[in-house]
N, C-alpha and C. Protein backbone atom coordinates (compact mmCIF):
# COMPACT_ATOMS: atom_id res chain seq x y z
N UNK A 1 0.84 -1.18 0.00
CA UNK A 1 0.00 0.00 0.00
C UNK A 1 0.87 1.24 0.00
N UNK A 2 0.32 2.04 -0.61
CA UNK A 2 1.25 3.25 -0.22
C UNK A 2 0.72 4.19 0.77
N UNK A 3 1.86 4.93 1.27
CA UNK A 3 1.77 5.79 2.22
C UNK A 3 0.20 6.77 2.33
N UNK A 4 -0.26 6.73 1.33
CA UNK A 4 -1.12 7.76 1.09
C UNK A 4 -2.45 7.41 1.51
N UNK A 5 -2.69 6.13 1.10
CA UNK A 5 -3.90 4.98 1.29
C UNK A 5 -3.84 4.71 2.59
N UNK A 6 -2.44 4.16 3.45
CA UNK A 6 -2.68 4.11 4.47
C UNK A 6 -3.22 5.33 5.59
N UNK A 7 -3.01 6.50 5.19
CA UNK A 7 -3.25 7.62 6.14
C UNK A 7 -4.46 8.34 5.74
N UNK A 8 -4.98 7.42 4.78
CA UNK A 8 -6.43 7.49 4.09
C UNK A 8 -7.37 6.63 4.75
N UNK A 9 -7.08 5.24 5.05
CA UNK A 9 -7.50 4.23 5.93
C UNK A 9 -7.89 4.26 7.26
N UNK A 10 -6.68 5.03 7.69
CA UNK A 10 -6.48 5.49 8.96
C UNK A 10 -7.49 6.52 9.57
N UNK A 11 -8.05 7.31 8.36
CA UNK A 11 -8.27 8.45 8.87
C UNK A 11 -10.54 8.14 8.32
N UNK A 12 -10.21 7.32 7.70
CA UNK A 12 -12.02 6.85 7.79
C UNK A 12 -12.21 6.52 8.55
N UNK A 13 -10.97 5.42 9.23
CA UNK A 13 -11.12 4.68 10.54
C UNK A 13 -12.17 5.58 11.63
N UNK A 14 -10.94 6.42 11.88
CA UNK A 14 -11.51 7.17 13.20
C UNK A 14 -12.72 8.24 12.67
N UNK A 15 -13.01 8.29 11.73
CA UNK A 15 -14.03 9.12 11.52
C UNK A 15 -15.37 7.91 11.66
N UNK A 16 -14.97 6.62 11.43
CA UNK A 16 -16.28 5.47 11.27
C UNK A 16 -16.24 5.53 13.08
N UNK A 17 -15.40 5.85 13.88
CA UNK A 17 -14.63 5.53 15.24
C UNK A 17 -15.79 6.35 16.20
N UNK A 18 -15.30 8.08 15.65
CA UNK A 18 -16.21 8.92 16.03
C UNK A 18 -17.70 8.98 16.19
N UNK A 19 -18.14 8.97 14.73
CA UNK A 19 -19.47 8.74 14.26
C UNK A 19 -20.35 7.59 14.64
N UNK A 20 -19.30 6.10 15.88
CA UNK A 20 -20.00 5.10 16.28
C UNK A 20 -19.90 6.14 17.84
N UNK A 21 -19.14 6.59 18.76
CA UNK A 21 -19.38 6.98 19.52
C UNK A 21 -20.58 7.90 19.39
N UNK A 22 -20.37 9.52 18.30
CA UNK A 22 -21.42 10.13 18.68
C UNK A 22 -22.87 9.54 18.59
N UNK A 23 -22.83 8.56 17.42
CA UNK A 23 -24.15 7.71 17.83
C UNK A 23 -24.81 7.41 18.83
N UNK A 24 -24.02 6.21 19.63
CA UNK A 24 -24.15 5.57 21.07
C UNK A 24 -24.75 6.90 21.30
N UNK A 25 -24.03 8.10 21.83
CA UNK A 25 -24.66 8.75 22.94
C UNK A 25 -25.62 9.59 22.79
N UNK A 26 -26.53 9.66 21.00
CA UNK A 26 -27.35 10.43 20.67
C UNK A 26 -28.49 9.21 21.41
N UNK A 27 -28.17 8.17 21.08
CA UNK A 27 -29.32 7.35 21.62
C UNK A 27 -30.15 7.67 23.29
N UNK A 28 -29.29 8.01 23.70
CA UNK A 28 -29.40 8.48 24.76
C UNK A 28 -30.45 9.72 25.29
N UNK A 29 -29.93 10.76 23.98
CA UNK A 29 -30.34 11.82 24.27
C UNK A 29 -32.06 11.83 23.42
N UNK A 30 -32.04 10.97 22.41
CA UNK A 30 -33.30 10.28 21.86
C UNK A 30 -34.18 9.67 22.45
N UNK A 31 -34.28 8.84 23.23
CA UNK A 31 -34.71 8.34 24.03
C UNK A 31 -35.36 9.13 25.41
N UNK A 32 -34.99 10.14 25.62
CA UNK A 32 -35.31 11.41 26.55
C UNK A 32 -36.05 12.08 26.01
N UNK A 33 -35.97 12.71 24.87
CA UNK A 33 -36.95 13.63 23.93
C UNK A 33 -37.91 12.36 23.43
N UNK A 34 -37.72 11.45 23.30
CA UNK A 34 -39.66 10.47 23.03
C UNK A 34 -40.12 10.42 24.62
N UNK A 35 -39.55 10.45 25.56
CA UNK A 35 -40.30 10.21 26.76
C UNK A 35 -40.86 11.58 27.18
N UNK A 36 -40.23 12.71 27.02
CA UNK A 36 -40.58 14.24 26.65
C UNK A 36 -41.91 14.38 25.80
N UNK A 37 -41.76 13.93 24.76
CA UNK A 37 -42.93 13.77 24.34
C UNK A 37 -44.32 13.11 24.05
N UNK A 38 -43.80 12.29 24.73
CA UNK A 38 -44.86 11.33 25.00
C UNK A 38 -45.79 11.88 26.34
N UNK A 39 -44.94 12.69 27.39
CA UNK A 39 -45.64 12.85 28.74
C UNK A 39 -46.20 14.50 27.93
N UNK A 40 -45.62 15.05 27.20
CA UNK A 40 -46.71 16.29 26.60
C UNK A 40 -47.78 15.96 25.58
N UNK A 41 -48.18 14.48 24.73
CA UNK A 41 -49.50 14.37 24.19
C UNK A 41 -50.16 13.43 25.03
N UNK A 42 -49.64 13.03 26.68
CA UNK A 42 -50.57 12.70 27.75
C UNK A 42 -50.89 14.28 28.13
N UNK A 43 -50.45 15.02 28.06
CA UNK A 43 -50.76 16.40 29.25
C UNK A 43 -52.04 16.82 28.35
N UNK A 44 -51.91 17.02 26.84
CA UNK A 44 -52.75 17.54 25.88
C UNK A 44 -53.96 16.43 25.53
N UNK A 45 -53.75 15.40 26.01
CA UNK A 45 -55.20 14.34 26.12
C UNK A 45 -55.59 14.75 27.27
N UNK A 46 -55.26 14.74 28.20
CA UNK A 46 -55.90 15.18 30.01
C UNK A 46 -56.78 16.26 29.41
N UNK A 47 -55.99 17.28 29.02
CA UNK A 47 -56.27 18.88 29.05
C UNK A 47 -57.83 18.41 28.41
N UNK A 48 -57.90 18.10 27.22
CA UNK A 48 -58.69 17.70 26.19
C UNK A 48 -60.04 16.95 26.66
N UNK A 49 -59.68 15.93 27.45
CA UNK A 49 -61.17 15.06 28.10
C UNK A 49 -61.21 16.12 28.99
N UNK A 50 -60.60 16.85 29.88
CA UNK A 50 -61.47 18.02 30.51
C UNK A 50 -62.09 19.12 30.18
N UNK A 51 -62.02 19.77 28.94
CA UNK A 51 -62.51 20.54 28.51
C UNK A 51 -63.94 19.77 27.96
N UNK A 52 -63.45 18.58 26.89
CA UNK A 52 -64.76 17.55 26.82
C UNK A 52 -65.56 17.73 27.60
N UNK A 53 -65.38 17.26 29.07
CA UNK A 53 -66.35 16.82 30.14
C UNK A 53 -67.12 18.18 30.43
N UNK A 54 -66.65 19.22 30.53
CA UNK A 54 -66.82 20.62 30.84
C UNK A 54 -67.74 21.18 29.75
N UNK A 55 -68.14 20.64 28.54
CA UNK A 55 -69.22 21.11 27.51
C UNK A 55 -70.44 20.32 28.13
């Protein structure tokens, strides 16, 4: 290989390296924003059968 390919190799590497870390920890932050939103279209169903009940 030549020099060039290898520091070409090298350098997808850690970019495939990166892009698996920042993944992992978006999951994270994904998983917080569906539970976020899930407890605000419970707040907006509550809100909703009470106004219902209230006609």
């Amino acid at each position: 290989m030549k020099k060039s390919s290898i520091i070409t190799v090298k350098a997808l590497m850690g970019v495939a390296l990166l892009a698996s870390v920042l993944g992992l920890s978006a999951c994270n932050t994904t998983a917080g924003a569906g539970q976020d939103v899930a407890a605000t279209g419970r707040a907006v169903t509550n809100s909703a059968e009470k106004v219902k009940q209230g006609l």
